[in-house]
PDB file of N, CA and C in Angstrom:
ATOM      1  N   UNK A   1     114.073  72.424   5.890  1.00  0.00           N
ATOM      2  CA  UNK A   1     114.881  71.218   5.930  1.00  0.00           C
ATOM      3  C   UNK A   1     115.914  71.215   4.794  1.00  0.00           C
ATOM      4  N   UNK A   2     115.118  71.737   3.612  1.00  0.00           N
ATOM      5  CA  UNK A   2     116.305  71.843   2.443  1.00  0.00           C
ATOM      6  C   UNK A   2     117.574  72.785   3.059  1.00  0.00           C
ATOM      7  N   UNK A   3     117.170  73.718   3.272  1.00  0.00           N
ATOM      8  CA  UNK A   3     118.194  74.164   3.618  1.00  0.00           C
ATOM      9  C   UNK A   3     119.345  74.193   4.456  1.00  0.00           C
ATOM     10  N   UNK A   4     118.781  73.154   5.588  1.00  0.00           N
ATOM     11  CA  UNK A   4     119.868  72.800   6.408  1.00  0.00           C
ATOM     12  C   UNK A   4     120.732  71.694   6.002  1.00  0.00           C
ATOM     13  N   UNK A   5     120.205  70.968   4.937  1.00  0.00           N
ATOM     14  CA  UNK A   5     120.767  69.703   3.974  1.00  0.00           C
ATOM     15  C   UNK A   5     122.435  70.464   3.237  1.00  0.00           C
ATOM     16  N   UNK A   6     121.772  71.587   2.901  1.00  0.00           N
ATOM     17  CA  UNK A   6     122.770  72.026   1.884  1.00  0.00           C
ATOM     18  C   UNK A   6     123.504  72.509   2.535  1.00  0.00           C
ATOM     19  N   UNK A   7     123.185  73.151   4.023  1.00  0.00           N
ATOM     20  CA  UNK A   7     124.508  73.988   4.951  1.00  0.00           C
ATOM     21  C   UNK A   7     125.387  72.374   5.263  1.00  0.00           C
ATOM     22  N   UNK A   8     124.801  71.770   5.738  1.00  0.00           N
ATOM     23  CA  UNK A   8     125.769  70.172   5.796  1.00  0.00           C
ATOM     24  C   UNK A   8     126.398  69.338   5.023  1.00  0.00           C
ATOM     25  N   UNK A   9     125.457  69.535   3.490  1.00  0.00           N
ATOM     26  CA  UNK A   9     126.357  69.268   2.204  1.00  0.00           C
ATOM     27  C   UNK A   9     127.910  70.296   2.802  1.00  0.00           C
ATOM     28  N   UNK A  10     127.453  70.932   1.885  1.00  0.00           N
ATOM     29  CA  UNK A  10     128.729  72.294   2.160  1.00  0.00           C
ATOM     30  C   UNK A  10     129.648  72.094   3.458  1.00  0.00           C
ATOM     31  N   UNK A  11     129.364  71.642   4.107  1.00  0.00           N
ATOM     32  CA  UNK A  11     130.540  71.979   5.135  1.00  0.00           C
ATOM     33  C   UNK A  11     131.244  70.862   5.800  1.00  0.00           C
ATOM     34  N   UNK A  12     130.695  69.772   4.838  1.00  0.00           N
ATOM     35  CA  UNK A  12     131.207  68.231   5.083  1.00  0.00           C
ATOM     36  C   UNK A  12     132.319  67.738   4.487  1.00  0.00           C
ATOM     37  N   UNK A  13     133.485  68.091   5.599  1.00  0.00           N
ATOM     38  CA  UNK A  13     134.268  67.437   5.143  1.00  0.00           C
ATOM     39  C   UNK A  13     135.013  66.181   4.807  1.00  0.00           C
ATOM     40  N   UNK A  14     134.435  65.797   3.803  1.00  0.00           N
ATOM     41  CA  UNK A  14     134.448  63.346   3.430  1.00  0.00           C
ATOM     42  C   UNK A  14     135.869  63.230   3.537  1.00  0.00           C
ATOM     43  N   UNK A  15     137.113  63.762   3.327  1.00  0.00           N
ATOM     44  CA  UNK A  15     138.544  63.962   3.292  1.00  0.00           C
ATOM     45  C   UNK A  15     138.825  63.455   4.775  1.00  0.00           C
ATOM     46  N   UNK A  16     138.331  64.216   5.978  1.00  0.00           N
ATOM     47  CA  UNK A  16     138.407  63.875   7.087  1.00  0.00           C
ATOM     48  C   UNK A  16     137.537  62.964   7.884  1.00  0.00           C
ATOM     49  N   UNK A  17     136.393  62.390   7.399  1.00  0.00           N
ATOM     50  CA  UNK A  17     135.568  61.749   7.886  1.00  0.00           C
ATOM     51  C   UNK A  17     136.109  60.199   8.584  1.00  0.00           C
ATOM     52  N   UNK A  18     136.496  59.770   9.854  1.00  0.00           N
ATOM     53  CA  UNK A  18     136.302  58.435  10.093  1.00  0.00           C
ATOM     54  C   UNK A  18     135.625  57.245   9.301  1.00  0.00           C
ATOM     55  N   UNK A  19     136.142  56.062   9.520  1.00  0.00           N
ATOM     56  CA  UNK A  19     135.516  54.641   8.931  1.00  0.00           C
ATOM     57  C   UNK A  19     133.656  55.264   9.537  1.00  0.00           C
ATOM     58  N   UNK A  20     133.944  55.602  11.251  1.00  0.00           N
ATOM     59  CA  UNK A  20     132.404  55.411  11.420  1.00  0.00           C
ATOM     60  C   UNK A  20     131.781  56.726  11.316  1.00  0.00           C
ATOM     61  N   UNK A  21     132.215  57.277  11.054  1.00  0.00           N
ATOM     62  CA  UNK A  21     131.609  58.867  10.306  1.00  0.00           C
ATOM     63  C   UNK A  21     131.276  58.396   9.566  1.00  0.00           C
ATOM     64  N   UNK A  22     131.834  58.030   8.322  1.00  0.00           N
ATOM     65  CA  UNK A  22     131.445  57.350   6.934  1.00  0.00           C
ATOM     66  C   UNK A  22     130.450  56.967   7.299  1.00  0.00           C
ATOM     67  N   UNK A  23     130.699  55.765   7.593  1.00  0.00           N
ATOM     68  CA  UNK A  23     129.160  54.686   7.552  1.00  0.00           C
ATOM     69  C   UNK A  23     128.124  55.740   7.898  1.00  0.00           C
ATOM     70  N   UNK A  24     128.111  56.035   9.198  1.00  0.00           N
ATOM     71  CA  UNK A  24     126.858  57.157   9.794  1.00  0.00           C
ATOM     72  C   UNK A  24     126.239  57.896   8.880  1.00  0.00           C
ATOM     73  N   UNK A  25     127.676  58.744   8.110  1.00  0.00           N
ATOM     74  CA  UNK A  25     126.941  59.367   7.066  1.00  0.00           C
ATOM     75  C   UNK A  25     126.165  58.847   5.946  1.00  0.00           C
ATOM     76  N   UNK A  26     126.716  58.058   5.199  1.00  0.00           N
ATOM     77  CA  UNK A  26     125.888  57.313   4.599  1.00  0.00           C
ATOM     78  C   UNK A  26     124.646  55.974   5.097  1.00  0.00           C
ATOM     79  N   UNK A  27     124.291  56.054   6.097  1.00  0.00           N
ATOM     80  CA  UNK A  27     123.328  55.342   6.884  1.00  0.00           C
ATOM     81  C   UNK A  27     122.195  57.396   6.755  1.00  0.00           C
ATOM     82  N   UNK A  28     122.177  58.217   6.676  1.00  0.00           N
ATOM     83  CA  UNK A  28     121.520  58.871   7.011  1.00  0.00           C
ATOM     84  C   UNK A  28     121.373  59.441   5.542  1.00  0.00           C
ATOM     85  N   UNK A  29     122.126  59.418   4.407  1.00  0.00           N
ATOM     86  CA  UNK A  29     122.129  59.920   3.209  1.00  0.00           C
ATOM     87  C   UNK A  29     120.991  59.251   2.558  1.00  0.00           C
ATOM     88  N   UNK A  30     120.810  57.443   2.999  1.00  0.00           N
ATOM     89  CA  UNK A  30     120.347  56.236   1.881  1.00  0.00           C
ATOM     90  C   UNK A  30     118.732  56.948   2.418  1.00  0.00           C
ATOM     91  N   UNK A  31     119.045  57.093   3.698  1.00  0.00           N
ATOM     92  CA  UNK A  31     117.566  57.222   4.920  1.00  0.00           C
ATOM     93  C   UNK A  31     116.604  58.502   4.151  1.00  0.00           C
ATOM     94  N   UNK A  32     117.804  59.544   3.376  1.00  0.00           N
ATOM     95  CA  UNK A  32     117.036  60.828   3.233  1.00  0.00           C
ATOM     96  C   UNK A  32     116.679  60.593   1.853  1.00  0.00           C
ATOM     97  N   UNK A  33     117.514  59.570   1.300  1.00  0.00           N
ATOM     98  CA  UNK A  33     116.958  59.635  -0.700  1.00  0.00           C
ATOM     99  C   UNK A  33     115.886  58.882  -0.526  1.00  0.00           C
ATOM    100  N   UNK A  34     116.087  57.897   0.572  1.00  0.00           N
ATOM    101  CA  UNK A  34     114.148  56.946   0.690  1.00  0.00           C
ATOM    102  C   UNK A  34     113.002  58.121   0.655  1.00  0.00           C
ATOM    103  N   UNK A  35     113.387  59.109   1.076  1.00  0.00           N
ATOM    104  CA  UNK A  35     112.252  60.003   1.611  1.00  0.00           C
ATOM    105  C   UNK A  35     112.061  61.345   0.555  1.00  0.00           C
ATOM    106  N   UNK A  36     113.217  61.471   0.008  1.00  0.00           N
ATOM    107  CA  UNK A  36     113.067  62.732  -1.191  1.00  0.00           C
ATOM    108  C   UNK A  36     112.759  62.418  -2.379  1.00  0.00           C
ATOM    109  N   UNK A  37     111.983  63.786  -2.570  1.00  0.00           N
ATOM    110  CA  UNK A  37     111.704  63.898  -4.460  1.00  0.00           C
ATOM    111  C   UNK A  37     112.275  65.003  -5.439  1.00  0.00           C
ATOM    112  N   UNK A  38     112.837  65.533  -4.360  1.00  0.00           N
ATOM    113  CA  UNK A  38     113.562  66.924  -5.059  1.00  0.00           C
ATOM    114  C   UNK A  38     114.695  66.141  -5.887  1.00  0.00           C
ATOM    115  N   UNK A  39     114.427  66.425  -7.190  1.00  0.00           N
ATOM    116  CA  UNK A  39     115.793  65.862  -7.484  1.00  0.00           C
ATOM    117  C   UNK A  39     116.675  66.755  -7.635  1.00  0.00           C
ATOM    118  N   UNK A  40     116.727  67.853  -7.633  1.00  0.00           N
ATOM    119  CA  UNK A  40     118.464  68.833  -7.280  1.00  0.00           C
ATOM    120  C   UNK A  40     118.804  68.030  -5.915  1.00  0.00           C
ATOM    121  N   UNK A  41     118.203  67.899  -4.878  1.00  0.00           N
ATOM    122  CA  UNK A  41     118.305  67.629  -3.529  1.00  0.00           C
ATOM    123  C   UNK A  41     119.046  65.702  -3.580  1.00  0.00           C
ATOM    124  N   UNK A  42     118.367  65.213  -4.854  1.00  0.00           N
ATOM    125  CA  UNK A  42     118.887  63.846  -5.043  1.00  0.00           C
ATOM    126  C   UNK A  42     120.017  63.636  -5.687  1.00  0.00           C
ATOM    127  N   UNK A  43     120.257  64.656  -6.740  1.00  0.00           N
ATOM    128  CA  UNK A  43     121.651  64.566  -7.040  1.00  0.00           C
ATOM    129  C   UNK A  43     122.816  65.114  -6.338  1.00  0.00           C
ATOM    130  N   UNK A  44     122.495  65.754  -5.359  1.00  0.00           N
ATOM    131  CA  UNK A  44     123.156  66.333  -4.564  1.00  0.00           C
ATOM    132  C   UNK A  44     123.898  65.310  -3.280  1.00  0.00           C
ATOM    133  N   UNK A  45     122.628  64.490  -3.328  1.00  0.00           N
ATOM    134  CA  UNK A  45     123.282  63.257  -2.472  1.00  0.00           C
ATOM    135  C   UNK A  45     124.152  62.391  -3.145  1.00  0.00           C
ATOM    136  N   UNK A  46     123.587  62.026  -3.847  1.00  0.00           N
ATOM    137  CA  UNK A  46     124.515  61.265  -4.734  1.00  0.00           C
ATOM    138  C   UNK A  46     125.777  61.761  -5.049  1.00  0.00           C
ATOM    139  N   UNK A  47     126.472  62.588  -5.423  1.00  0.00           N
ATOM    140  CA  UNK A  47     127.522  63.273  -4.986  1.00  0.00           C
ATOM    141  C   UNK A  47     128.025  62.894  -4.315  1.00  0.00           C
ATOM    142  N   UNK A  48     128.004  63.234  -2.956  1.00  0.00           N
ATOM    143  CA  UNK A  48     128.122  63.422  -1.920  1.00  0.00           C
ATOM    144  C   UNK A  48     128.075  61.800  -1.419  1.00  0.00           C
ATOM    145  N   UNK A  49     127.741  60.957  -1.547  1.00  0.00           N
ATOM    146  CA  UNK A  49     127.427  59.562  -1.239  1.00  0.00           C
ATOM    147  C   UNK A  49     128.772  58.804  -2.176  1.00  0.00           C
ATOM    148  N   UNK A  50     129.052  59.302  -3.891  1.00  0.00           N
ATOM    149  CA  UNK A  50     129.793  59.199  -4.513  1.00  0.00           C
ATOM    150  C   UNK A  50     131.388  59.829  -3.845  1.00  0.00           C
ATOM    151  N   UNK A  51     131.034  60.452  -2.539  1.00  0.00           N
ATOM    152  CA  UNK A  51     132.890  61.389  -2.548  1.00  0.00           C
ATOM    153  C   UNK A  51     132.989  60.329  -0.988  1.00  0.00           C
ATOM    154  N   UNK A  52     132.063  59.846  -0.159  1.00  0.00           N
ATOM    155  CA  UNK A  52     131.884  59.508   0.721  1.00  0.00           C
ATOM    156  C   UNK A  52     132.631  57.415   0.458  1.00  0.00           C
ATOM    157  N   UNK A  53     132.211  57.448  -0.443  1.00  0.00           N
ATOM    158  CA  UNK A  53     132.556  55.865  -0.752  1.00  0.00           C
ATOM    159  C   UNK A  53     133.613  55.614  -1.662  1.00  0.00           C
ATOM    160  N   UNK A  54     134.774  56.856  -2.283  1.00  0.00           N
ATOM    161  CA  UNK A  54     135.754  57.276  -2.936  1.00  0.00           C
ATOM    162  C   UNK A  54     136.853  57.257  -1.632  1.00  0.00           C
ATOM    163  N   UNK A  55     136.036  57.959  -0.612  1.00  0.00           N
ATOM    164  CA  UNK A  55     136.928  58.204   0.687  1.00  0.00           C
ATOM    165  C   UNK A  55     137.138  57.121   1.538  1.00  0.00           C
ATOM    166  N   UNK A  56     136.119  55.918   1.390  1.00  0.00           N
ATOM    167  CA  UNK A  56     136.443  55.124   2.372  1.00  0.00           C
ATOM    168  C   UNK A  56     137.147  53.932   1.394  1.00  0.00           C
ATOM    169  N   UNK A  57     137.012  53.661   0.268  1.00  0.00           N
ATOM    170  CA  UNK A  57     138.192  53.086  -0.863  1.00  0.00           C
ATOM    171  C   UNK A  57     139.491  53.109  -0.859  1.00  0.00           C
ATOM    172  N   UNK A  58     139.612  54.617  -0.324  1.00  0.00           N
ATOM    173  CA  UNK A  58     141.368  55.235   0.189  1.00  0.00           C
ATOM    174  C   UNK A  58     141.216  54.944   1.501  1.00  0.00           C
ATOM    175  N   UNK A  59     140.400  54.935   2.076  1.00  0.00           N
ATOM    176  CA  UNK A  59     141.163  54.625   4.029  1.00  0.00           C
ATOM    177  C   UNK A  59     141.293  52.937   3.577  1.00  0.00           C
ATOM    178  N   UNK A  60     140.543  51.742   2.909  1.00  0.00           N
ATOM    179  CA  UNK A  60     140.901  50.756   2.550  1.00  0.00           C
ATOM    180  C   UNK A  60     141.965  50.828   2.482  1.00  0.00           C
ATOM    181  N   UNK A  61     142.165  51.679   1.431  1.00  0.00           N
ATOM    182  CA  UNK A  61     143.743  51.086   0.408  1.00  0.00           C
ATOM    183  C   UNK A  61     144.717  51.753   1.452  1.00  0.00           C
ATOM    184  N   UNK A  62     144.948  52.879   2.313  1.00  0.00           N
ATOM    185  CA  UNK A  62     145.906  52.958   3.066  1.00  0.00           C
ATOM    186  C   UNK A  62     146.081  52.020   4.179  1.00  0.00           C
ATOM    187  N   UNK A  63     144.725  51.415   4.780  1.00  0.00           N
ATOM    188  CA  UNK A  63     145.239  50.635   5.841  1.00  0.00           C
ATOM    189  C   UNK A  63     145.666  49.235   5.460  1.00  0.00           C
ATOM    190  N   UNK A  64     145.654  48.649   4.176  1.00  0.00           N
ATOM    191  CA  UNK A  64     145.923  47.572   3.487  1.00  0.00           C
ATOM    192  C   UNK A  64     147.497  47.939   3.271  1.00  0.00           C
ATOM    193  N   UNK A  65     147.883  49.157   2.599  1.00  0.00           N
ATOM    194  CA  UNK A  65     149.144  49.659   2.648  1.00  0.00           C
ATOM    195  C   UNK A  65     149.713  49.453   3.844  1.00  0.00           C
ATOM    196  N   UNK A  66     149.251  49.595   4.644  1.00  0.00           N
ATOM    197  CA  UNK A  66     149.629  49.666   6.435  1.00  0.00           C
ATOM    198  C   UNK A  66     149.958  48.621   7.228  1.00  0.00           C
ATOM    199  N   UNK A  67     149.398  47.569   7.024  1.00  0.00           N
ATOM    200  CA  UNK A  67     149.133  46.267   7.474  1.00  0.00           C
ATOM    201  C   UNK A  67     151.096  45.789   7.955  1.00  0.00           C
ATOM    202  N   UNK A  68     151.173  45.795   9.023  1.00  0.00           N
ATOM    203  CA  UNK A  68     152.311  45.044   9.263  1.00  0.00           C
ATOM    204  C   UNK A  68     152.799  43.609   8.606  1.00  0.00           C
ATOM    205  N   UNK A  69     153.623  43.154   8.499  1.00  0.00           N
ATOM    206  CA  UNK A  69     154.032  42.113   8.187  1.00  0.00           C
ATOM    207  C   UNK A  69     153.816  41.509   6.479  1.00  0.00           C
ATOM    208  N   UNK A  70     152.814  42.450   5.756  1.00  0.00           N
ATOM    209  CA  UNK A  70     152.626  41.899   4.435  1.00  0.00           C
ATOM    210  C   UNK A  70     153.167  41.831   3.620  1.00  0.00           C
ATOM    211  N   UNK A  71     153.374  40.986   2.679  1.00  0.00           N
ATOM    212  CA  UNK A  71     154.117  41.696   1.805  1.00  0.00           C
ATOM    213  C   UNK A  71     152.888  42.364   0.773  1.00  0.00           C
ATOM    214  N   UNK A  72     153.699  43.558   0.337  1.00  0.00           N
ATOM    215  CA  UNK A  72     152.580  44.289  -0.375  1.00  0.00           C
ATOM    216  C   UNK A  72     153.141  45.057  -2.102  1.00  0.00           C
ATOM    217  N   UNK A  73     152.278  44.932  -2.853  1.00  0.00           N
ATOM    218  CA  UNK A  73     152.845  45.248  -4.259  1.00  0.00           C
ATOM    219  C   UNK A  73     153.853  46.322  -4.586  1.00  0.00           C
ATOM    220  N   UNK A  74     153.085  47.448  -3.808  1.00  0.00           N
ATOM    221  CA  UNK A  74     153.984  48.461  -3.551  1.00  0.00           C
ATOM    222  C   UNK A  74     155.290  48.884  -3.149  1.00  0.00           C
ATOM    223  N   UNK A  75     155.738  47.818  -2.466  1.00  0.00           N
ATOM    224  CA  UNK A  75     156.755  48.010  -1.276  1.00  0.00           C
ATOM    225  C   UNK A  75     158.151  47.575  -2.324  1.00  0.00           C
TER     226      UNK A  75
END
């Protein structure tokens, strides 16, 4: 099982992940730290939970950028 954790660490790309990718993913990350004791395996999530909620901060802030009609700080 460890090891298929880490082939999916590794090849997850959070950059491209959807709003509901996101969530999913982290609905299955919280599910696996309830259940682990490895802690290489726990910091590893965490990471990974940390790049996952960095990524959905920026799909925020771009679709707030996005928003028709606003006025926005940026603009």
């Amino acid at each position: 099982m460890a090891r298929l954790i880490d082939y999916i660490m590794e090849s997850l790309e959070v950059d491209q992940l959807t709003l509901a990718e996101a969530d999913e993913a982290l609905f299955y990350i919280d599910l696996h730290l309830d259940q682990d004791s490895d802690i290489a395996e726990v910091i590893q999530l965490f990471q990974v939970k940390s790049k996952i909620l960095d990524h959905l901060t920026q799909l925020g802030n771009e679709k707030f950028l996005t928003l028709p009609g606003q006025n926005h700080i940026f603009s």
